[in-house]
Protein backbone atom coordinates (compact mmCIF):
# COMPACT_ATOMS: atom_id res chain seq x y z
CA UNK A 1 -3.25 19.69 5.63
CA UNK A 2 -4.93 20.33 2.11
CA UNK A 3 -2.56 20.27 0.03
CA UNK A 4 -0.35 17.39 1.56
CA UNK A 5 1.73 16.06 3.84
CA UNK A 6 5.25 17.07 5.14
CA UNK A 7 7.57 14.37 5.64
CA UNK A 8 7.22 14.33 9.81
CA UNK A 9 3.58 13.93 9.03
CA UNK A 10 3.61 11.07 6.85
CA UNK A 11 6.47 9.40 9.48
CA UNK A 12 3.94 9.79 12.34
CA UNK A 13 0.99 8.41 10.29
CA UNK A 14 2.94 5.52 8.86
CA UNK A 15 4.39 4.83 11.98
CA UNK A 16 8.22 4.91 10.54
CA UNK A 17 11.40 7.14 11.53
CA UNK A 18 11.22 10.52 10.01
CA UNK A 19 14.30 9.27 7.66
CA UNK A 20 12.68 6.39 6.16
CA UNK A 21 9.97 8.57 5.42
CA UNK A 22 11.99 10.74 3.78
CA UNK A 23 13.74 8.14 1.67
CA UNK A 24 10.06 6.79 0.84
CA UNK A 25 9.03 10.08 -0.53
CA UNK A 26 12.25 10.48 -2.38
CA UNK A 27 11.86 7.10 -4.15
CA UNK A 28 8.09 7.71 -4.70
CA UNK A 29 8.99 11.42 -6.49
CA UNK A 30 10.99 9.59 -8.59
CA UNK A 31 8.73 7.26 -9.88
CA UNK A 32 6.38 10.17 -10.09
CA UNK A 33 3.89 9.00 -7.90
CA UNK A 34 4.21 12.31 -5.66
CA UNK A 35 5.46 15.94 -6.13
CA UNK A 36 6.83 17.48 -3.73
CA UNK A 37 6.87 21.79 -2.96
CA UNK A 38 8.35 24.20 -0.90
CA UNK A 39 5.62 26.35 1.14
CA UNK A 40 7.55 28.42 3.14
CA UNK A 41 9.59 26.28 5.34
CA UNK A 42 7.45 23.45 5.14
CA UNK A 43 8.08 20.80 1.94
CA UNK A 44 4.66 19.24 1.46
CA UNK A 45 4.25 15.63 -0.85
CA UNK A 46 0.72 15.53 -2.90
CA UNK A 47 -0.14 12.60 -4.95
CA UNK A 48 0.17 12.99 -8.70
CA UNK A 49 -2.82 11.67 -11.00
CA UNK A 50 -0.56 8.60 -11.43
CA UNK A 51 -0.05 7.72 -7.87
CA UNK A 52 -4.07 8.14 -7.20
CA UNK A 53 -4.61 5.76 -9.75
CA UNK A 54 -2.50 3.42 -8.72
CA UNK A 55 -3.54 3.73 -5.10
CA UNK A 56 -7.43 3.49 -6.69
CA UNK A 57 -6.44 0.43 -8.69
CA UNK A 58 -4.85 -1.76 -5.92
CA UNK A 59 -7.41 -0.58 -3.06
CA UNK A 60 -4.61 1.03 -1.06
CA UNK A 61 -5.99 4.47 -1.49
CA UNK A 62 -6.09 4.32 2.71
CA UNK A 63 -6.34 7.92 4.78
CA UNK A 64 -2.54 8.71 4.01
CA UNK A 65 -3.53 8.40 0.21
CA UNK A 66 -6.94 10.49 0.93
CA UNK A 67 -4.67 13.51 2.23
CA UNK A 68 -1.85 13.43 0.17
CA UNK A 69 -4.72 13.46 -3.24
CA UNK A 70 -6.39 16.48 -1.92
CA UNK A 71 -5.77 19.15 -4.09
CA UNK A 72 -5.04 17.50 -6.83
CA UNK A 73 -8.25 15.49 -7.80
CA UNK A 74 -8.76 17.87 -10.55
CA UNK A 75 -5.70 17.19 -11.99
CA UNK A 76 -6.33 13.37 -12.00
CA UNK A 77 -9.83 13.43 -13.08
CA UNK A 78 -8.45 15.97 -16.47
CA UNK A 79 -5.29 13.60 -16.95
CA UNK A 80 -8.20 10.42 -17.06
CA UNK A 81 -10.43 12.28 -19.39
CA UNK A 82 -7.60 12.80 -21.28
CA UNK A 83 -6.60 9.38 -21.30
CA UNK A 84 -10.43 8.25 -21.85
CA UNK A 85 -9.81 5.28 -20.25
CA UNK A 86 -9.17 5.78 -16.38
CA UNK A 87 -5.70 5.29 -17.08
């Protein structure tokens, strides 16, 4: 998917139940590491800019990070120019 994952998705990549998942995403949207949207029937997760950089910063960015930042690696690389310092 480019624009994200839905929450069966990330369950079968992370090899956990479908509920944990979902309680993972929850907690994750509320520390704003990930938004999550409604296409249709489908709720997708994307990284925010936050959650990419922390992902960059520890080395965990990993092929479940990779999908879930596509689409929004414009939005990360404004909110660091913004910043000015890759924050």
């Amino acid at each position: 998917m480019a624009d994200g994952y839905n929450t069966t998705e990330l369950s079968r990549r992370l090899g956990i139940s479908a509920a944990a998942a979902s309680h993972h995403a929850t907690v994750l949207r509320e520390a704003k590491l990930i938004t999550t949207r409604r296409e249709g029937k489908a709720v997708l997760h994307v990284l925010t800019p936050l959650g990419i950089a922390l992902l960059e910063a520890t080395g965990h960015i990993g092929q479940v990070g990779s999908a879930l930042r596509r689409g929004r690696v414009r939005a990360a690389d404004n909110s660091r120019a913004r910043c000015g310092d890759g924050t």
